[in-house]
Protein backbone atom coordinates (compact mmCIF):
# COMPACT_ATOMS: atom_id res chain seq x y z
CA UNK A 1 -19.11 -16.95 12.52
CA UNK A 2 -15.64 -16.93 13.08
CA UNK A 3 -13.81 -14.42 10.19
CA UNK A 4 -10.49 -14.36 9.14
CA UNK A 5 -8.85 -11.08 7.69
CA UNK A 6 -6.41 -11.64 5.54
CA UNK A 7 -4.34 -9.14 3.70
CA UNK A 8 -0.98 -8.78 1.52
CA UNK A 9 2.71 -6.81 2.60
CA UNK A 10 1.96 -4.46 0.25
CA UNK A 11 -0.90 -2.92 3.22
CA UNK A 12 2.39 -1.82 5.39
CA UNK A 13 1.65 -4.54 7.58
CA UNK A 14 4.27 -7.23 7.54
CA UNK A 15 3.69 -10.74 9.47
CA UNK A 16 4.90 -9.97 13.13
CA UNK A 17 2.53 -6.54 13.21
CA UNK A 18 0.19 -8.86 11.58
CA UNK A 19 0.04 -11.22 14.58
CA UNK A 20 -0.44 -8.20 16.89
CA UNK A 21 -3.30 -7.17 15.35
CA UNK A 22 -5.10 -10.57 14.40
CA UNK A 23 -4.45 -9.98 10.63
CA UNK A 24 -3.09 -12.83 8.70
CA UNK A 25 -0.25 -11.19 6.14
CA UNK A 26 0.67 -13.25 2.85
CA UNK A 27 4.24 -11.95 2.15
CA UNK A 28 5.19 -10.68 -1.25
CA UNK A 29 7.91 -12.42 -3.26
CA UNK A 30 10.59 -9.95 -4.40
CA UNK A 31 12.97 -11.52 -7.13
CA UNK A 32 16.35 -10.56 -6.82
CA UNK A 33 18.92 -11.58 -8.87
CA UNK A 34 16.90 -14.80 -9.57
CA UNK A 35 17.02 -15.65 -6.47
CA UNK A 36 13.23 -15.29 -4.52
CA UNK A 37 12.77 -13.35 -1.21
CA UNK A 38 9.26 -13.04 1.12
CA UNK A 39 8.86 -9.50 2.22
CA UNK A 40 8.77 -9.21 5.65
CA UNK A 41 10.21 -13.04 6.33
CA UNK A 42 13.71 -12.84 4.66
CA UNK A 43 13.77 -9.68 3.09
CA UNK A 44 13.86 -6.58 5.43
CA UNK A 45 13.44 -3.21 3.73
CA UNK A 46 17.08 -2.12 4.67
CA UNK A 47 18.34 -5.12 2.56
CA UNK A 48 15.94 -4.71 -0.39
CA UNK A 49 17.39 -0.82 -0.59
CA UNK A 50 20.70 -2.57 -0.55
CA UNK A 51 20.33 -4.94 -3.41
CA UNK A 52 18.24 -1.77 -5.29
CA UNK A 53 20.87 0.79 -4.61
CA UNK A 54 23.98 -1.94 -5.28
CA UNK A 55 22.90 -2.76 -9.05
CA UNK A 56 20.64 -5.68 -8.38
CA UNK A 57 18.21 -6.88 -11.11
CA UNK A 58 15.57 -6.67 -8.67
CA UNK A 59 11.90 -7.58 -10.37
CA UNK A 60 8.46 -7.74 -7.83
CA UNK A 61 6.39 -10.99 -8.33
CA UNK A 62 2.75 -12.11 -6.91
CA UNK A 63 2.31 -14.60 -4.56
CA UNK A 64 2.30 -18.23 -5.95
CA UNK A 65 -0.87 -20.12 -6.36
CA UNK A 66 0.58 -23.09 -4.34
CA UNK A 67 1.07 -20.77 -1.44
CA UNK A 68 -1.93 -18.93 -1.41
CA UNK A 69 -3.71 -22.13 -1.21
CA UNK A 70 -1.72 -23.36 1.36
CA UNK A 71 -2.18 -20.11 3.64
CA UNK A 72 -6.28 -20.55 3.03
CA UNK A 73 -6.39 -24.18 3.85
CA UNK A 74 -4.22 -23.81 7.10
CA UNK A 75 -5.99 -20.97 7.96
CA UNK A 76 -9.90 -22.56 7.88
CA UNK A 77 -8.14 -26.11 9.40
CA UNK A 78 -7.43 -23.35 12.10
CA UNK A 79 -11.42 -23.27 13.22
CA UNK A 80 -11.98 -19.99 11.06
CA UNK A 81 -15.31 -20.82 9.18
CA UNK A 82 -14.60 -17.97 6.08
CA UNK A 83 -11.70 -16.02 5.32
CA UNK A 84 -11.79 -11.90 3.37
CA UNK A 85 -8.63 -11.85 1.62
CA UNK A 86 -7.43 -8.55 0.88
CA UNK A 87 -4.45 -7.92 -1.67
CA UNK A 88 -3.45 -5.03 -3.48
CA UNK A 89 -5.20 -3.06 -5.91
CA UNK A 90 -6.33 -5.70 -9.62
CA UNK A 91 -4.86 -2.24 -11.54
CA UNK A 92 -1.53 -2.53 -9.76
CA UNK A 93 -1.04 -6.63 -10.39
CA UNK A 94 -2.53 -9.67 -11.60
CA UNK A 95 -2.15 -11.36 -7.97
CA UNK A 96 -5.75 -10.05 -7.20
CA UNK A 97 -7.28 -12.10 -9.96
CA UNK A 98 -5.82 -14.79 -9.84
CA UNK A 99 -6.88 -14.93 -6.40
CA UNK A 100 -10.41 -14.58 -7.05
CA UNK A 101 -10.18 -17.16 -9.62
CA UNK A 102 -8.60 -19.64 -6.84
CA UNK A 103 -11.08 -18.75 -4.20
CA UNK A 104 -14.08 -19.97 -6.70
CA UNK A 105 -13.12 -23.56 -5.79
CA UNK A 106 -13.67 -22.80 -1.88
CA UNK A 107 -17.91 -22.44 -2.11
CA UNK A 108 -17.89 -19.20 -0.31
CA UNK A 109 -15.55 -19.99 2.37
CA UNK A 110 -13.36 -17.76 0.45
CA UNK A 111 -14.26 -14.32 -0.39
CA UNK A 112 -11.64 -11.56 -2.21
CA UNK A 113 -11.67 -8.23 -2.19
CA UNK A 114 -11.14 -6.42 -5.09
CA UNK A 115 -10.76 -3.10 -2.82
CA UNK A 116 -8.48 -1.31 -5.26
CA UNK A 117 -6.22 0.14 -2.78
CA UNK A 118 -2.50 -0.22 -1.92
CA UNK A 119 -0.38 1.03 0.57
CA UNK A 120 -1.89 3.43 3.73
CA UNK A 121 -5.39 3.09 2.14
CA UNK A 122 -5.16 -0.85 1.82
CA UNK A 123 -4.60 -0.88 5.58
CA UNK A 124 -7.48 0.91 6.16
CA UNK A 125 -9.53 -1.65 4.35
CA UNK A 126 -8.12 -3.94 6.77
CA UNK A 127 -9.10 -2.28 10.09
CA UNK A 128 -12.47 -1.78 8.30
CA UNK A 129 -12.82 -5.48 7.73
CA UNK A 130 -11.70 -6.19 11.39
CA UNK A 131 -14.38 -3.67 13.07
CA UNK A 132 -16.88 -5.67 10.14
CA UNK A 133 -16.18 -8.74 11.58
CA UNK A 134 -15.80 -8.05 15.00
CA UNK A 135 -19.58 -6.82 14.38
CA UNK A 136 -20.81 -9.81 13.18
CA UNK A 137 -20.65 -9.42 8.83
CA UNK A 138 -19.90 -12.38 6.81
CA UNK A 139 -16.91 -12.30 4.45
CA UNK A 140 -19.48 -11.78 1.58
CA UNK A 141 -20.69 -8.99 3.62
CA UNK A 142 -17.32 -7.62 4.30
CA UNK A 143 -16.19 -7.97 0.22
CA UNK A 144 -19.29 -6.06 -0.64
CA UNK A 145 -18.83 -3.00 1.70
CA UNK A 146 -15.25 -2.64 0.90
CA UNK A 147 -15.44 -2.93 -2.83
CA UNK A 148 -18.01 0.09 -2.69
CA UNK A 149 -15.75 2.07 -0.95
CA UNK A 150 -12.74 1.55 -2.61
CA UNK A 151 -12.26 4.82 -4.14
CA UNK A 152 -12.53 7.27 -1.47
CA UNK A 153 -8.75 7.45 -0.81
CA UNK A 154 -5.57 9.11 -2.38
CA UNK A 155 -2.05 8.27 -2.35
CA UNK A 156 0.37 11.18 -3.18
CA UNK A 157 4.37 9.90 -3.56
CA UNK A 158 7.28 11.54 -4.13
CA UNK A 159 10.30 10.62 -5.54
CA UNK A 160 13.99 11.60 -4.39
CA UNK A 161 15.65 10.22 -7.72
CA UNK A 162 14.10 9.62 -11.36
CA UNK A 163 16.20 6.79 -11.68
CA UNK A 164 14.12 3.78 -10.24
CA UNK A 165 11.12 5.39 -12.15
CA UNK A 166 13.56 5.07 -15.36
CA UNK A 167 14.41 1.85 -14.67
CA UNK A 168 10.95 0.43 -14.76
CA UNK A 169 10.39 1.93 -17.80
CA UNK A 170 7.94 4.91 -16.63
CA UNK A 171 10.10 7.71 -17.81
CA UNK A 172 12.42 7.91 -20.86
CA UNK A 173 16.27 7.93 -19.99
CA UNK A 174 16.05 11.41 -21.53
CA UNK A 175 13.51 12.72 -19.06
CA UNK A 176 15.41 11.64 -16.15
CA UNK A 177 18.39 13.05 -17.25
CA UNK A 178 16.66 16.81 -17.95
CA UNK A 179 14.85 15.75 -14.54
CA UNK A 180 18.38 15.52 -12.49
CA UNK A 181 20.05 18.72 -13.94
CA UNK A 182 17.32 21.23 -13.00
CA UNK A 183 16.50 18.62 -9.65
CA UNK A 184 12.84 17.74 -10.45
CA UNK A 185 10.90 16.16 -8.45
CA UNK A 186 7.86 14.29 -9.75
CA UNK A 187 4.86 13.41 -7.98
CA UNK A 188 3.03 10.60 -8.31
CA UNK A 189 -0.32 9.99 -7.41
CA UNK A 190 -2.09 6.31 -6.95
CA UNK A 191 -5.91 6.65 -7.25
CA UNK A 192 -7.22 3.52 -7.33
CA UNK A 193 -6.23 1.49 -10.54
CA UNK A 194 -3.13 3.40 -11.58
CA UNK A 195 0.13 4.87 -10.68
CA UNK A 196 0.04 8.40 -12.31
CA UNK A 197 2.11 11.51 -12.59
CA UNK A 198 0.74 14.56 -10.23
CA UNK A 199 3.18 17.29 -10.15
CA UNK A 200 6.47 18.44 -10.84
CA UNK A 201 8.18 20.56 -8.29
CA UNK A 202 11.66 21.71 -8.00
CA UNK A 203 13.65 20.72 -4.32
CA UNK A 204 12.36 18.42 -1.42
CA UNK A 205 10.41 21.42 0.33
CA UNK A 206 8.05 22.31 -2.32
CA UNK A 207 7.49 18.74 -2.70
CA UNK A 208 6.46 18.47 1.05
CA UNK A 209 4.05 21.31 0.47
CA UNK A 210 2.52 20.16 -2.72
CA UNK A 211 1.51 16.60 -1.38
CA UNK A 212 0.30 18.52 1.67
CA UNK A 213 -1.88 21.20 0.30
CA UNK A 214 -3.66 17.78 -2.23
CA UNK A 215 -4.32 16.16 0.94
CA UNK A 216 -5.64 19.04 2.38
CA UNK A 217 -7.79 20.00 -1.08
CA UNK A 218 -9.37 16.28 -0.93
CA UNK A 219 -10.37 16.48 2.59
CA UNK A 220 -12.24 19.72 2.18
CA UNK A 221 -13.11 19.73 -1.58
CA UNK A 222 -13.44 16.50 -2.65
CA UNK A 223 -14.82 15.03 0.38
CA UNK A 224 -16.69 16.79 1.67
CA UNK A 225 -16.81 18.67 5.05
CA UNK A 226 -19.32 16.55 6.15
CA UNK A 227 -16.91 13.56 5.73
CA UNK A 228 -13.99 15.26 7.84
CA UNK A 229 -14.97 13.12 10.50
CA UNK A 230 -14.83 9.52 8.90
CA UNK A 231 -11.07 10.49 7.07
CA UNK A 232 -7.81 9.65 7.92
CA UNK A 233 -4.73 10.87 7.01
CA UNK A 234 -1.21 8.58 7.26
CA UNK A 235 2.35 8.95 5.67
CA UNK A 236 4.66 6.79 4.30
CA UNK A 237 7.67 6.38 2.64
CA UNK A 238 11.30 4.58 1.94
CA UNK A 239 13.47 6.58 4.43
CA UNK A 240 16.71 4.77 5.31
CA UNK A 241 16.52 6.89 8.76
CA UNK A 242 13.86 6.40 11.19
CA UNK A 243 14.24 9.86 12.19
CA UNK A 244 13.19 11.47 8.95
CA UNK A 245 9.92 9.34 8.97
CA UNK A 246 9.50 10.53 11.96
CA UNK A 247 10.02 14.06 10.97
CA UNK A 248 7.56 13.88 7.90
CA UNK A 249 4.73 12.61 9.75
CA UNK A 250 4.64 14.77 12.38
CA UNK A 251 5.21 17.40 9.71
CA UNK A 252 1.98 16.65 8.25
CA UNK A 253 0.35 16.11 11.76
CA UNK A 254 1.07 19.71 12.00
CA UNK A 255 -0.05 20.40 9.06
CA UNK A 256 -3.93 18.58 9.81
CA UNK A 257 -4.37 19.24 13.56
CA UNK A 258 -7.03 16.79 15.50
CA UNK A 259 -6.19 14.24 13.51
CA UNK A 260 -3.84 11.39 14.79
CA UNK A 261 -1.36 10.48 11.64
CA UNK A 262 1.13 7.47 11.36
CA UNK A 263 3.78 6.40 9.02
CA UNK A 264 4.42 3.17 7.43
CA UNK A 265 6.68 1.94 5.13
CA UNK A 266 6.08 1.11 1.88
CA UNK A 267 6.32 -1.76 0.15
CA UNK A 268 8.45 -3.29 -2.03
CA UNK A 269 6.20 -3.41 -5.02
CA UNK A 270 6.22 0.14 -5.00
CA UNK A 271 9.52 0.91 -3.65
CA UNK A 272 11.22 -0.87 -6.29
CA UNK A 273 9.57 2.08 -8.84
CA UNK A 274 10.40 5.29 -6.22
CA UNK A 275 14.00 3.62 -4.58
CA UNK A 276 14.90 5.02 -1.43
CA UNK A 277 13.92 8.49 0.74
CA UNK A 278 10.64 8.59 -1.17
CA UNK A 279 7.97 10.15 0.83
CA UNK A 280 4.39 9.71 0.97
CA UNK A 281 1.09 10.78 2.48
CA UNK A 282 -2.40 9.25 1.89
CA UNK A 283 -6.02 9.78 2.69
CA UNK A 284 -8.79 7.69 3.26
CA UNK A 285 -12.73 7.17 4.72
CA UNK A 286 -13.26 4.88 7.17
CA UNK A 287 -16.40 2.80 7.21
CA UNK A 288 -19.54 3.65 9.00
C-alpha cells in the first residue's frame, strides 16, 4: 500500500522541507490583527516576531475543516491508498479532534494520530511513521504504534521575557513584573498534554545548564540506560540570529557526545506564548 505521512507546522517542518522529505505539511493559521496567515506559506517566522514584538493582537488558530478536507482528498486523488495524519498534541489544541472526528467519514482511508507530541518530539513521530511505512505498516498500524509511544519524550523551553507568557494569560502581570526586576527566567516544560512550569533560574547561563542537566537526568534516569541507544536529543528555539541557534545546539552536542543533535525552529503556536530568543532542547525514543 501506498502511505501518506502527513503532519502539521507545529513538527518544525514547514512545506518546502516537507517536500524534501516526502512529508505532506498542513500549515497553521496564525491570526494577526484579524487578518489570517499560513505558517510557512505567507508567514515566515522573522515576520511573525515582527507583528509579536510591534504590538500586534496576534491569536494562533487550527486548521479549518474545509481545508483539511481538501488536503486529504487531493492527497488520496494523488494514488496514495491511506493517509496517517499527524498534528499536534489533543492537550495543546482542539485541531487534533476535530480531525479525528473528520477522518470518521473516510472508512479507514484516514487514520489520526493522537501522538501527543509537539515540536522536536512531533517530528520524530514523523520519521517514525516514514521508516513504518517505508516497511510496509498500514496507517492503522502506524496510529497504533505511535499513540503507544507518545510519552517517551520531553520538551524543556526557556523563556527570554515573561511578557508573551503574561500576555496569554499564564502568569499574573504581577509575577512578570517581580520576574523582570530580579531577571527570572522560567522554564517550561511540555510533557505530553500540557505546557507546565519547570524551573526558575536567574540569567541565560544557568538556564542553559538547567535544561541541559533534565535532558541529561531523563536519558539516564528516566529512560533507562538500556534505551540510550533508541533516544535522540534536538534543540530548538525562536532566535532572531541564525548564529545563536547555531551556538545552542552545538552547545548541547557538547554537552551529549555520540549523539548527532539539530535545531529547529519552533512554531508559532508556541512562539506566540515564549516571543523571541527562547531556547529549547527536547528528547525523544525512536521506534524499534
Amino acid at each position: 500500500m501506498k502511505i501518506a505521512v502527513m503532519t502539521d507546522s507545529n513538527s518544525g517542518i514547514f512545506s518546502e522541507t516537507g517536500k524534501k522529505m516526502g512529508v505532506h505539511v498542513v500549515p497553521m493559521p496564525v491570526i494577526i490583527d484579524g487578518e489570517t496567515f499560513y505558517e510557512g506559506i505567507d508567514l515566515t517566522l522573522d515576520s511573525f516576531f515582527e507583528r509579536l514584538t510591534g504590538g500586534s493582537e496576534i491569536s494562533t488558530s487550527q486548521p479549518s475543516p474545509g481545508d483539511l478536507l481538501d488536503m486529504w482528498d487531493r492527497t488520496l486523488k494523488e494514488g496514495y491508498d491511506e493517509i496517517i495524519y499527524i498534528p499536534m498534541s489533543s492537550g495543546l489544541s482542539n485541531s487534533c479532534s476535530s480531525a479525528i472526528m473528520l477522518a470518521q467519514d473516510y472508512d479507514g482511508k484516514v487514520q489520526v494520530a493522537d501522538n501527543h507530541r509537539i515540536s522536536v518530539p512531533q517530528y520524530g513521530s514523523v520519521r517514525d511513521a516514514l521508516k513504518l511505512a517505508a516497511d510496509g505498516k498500514s496507517a492503522a498500524q502506524i496510529k497504533k504504534a505511535l499513540e503507544d509511544a507518545a510519552y517517551d519524550c520531553s520538551i524543556y523551553i526557556a523563556v527570554d521575557t515573561l511578557e508573551y507568557l503574561k500576555k496569554g494569560g499564564r502568569i499574573t502581570a504581577a509575577a512578570a513584573a517581580v520576574g523582570t526586576v530580579l531577571h527570572i527566567k522560567p522554564i517550561l516544560t511540555i510533557q505530553g498534554d500540557k505546557l507546565d512550569s519547570f524551573a526558575k533560574t536567574r540569567g541565560t547561563k544557568k538556564c542553559r545548564t538547567k535544561i541541559i542537566e533534565a535532558i541529561r537526568h531523563d536519558l539516564t534516569e528516566r529512560f533507562g540506560k538500556e534505551d540510550i541507544s533508541k533516544m535522540r536529543i534536538a534543540t530548538a528555539g525562536t532566535f532572531r540570529n541564525p548564529e545563536d541557534a547555531k551556538r545552542w545546539r552545538s552547545e548541547v552536542e557538547a554537552a551529549f557526545p555520540g549523539f548527532e543533535v539539530v535545531y529547529f525552529d519552533l512554531g508559532c503556536s508556541v512562539a506566540a506564548h515564549t516571543g523571541p530568543e527562547a531556547f529549547a532542547a527536547g528528547i525523544y525514543k525512536v521506534l524499534e
